[in-house]
N, C-alpha and C. Protein backbone atom coordinates (compact mmCIF):
# COMPACT_ATOMS: atom_id res chain seq x y z
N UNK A 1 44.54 141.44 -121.75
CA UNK A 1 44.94 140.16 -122.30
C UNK A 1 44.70 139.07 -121.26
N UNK A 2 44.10 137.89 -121.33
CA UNK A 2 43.51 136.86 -120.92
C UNK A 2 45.00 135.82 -120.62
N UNK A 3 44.89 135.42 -119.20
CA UNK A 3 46.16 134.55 -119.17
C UNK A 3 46.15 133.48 -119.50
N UNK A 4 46.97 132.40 -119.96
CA UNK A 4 46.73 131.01 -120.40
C UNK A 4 46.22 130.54 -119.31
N UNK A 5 45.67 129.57 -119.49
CA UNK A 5 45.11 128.31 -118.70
C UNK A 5 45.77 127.76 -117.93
N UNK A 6 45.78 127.36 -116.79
CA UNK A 6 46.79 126.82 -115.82
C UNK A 6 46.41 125.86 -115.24
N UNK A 7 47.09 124.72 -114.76
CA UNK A 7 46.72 123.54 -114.14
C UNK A 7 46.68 123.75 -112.37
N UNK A 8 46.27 123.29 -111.46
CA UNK A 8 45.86 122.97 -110.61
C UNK A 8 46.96 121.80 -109.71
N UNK A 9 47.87 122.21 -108.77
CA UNK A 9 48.92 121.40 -108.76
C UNK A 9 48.03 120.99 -106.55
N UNK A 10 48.43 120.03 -106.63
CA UNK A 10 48.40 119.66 -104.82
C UNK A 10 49.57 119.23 -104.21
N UNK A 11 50.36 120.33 -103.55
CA UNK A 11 51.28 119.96 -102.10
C UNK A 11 51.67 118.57 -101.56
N UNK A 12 52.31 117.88 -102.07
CA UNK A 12 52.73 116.81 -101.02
C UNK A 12 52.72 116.92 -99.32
N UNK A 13 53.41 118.12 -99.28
CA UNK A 13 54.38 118.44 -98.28
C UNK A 13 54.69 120.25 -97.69
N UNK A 14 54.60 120.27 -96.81
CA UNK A 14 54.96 122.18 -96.84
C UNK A 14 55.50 122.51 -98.20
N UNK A 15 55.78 124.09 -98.19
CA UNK A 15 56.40 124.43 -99.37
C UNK A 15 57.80 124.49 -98.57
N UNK A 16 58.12 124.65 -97.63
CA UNK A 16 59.45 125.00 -97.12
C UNK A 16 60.17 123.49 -97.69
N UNK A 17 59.36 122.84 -97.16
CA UNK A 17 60.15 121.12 -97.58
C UNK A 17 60.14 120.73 -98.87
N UNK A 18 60.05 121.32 -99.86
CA UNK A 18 59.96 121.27 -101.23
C UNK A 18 61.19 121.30 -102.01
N UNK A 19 61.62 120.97 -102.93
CA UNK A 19 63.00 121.34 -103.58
C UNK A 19 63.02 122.58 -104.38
N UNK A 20 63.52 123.31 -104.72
CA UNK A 20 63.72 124.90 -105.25
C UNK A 20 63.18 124.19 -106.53
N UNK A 21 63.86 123.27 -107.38
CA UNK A 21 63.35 123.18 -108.89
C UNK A 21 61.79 123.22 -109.18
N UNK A 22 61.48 122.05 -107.92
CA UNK A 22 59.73 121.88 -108.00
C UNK A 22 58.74 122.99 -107.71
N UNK A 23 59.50 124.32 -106.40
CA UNK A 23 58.47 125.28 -106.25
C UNK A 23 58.67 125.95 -107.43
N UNK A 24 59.41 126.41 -108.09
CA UNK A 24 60.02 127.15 -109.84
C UNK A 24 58.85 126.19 -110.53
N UNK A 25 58.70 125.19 -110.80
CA UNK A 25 57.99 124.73 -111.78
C UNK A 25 56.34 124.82 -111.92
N UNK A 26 56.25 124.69 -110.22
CA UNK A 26 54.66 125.04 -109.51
C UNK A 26 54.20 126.57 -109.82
N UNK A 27 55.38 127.66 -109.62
CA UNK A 27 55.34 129.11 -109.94
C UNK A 27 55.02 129.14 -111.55
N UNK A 28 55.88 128.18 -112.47
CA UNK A 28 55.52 128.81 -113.58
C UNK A 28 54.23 128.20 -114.27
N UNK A 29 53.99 127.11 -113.18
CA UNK A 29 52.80 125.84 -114.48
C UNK A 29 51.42 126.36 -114.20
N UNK A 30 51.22 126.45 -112.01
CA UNK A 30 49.70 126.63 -111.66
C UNK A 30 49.43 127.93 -111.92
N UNK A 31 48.10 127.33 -111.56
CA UNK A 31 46.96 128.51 -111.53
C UNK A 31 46.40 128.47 -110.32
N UNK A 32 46.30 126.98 -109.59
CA UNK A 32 46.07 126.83 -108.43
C UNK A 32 46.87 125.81 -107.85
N UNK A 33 46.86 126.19 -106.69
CA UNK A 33 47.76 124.94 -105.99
C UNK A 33 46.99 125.13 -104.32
N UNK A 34 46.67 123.78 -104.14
CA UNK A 34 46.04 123.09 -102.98
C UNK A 34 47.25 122.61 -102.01
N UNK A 35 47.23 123.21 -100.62
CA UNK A 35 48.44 123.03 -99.97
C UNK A 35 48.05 121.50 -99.02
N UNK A 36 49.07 120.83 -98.52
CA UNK A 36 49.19 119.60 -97.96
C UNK A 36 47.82 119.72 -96.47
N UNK A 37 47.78 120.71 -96.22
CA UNK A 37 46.64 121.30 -94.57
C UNK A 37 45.83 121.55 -95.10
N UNK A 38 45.37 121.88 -96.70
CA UNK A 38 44.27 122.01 -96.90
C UNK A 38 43.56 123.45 -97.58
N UNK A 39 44.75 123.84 -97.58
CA UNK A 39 44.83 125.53 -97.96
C UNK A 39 44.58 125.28 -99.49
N UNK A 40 43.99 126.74 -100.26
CA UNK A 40 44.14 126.49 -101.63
C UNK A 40 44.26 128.08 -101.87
N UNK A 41 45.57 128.16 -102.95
CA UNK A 41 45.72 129.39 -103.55
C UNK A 41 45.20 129.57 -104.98
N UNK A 42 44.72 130.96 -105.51
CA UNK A 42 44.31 131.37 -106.61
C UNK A 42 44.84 131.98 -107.51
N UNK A 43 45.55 132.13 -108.46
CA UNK A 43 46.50 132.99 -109.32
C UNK A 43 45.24 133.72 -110.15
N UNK A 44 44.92 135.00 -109.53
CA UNK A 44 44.17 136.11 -110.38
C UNK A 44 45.14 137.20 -110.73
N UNK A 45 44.61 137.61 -111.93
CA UNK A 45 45.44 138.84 -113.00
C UNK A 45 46.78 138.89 -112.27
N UNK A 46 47.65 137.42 -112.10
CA UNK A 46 49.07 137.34 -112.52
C UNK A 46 49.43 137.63 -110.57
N UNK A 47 48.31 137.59 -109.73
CA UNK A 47 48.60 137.28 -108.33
C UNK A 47 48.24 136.73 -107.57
N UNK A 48 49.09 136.04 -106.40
CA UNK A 48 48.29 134.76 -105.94
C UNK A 48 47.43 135.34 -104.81
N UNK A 49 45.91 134.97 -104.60
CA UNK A 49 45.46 135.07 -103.89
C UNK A 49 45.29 133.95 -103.00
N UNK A 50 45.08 134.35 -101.40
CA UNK A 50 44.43 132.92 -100.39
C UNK A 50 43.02 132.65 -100.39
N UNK A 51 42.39 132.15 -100.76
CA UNK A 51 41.14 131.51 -100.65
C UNK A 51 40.56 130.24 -99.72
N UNK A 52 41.47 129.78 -98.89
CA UNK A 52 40.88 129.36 -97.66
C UNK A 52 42.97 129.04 -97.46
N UNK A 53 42.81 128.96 -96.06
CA UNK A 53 44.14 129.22 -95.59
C UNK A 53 45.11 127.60 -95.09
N UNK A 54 44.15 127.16 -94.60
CA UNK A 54 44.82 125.16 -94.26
C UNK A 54 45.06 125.73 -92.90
N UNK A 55 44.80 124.31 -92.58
CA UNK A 55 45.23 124.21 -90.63
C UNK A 55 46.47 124.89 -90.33
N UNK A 56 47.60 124.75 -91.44
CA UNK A 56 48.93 125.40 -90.50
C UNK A 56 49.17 126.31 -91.41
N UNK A 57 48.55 126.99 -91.66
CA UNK A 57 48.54 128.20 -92.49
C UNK A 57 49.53 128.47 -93.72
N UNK A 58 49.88 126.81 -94.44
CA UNK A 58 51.01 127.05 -95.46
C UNK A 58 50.65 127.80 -97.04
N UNK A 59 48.96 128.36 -96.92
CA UNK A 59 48.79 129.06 -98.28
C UNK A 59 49.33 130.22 -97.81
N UNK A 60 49.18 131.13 -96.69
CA UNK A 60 50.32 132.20 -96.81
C UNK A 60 51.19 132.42 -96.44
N UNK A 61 51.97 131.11 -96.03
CA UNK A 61 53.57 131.35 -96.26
C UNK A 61 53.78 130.88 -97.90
N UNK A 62 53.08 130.32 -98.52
CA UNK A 62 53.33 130.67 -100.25
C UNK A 62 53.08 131.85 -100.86
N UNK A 63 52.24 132.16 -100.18
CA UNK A 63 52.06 133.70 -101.24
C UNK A 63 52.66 134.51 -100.99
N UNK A 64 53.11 134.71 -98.90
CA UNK A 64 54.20 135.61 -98.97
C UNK A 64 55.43 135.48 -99.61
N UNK A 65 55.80 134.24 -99.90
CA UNK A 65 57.27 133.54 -100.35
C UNK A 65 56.81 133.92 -101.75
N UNK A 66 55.55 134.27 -102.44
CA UNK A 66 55.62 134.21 -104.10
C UNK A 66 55.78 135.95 -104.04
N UNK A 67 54.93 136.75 -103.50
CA UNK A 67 55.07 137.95 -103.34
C UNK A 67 56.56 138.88 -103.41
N UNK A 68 57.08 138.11 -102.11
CA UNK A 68 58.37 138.58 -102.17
C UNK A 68 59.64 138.22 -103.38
N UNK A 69 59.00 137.31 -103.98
CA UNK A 69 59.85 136.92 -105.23
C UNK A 69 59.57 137.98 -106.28
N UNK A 70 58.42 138.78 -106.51
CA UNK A 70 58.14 139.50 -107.35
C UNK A 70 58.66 140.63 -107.42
């Protein structure tokens, strides 16, 4: 089964500095999300992958932070 379509969200700000409601909303809306350093994550078959990492490495402190939520 084919996942819906997902939007493409960009980082203001670390994810640590984020408010809990907004990373919940980023978890349930993207498909991708472009981090504030430059990083960009990939949501394939329902997991986030890193696809380039950003200067301060905040795409995988998201994916570990999405990982461990799972």
């Amino acid at each position: 089964m084919k996942e819906p379509r997902r939007d493409w969200i960009s980082l203001p700000k670390p994810w640590i500095e984020l408010r809990q409601e907004l990373r919940d909303r980023i978890i349930e809306e993207a498909g991708e999300i472009r981090t504030w350093d430059g990083g960009r994550l990939l949501r394939v078959d329902g997991r986030w992958e890193v696809l380039m990492s950003g200067d301060r490495y905040d795409a995988d402190v998201i994916r570990n932070a999405l990982r461990k939520a799972n």
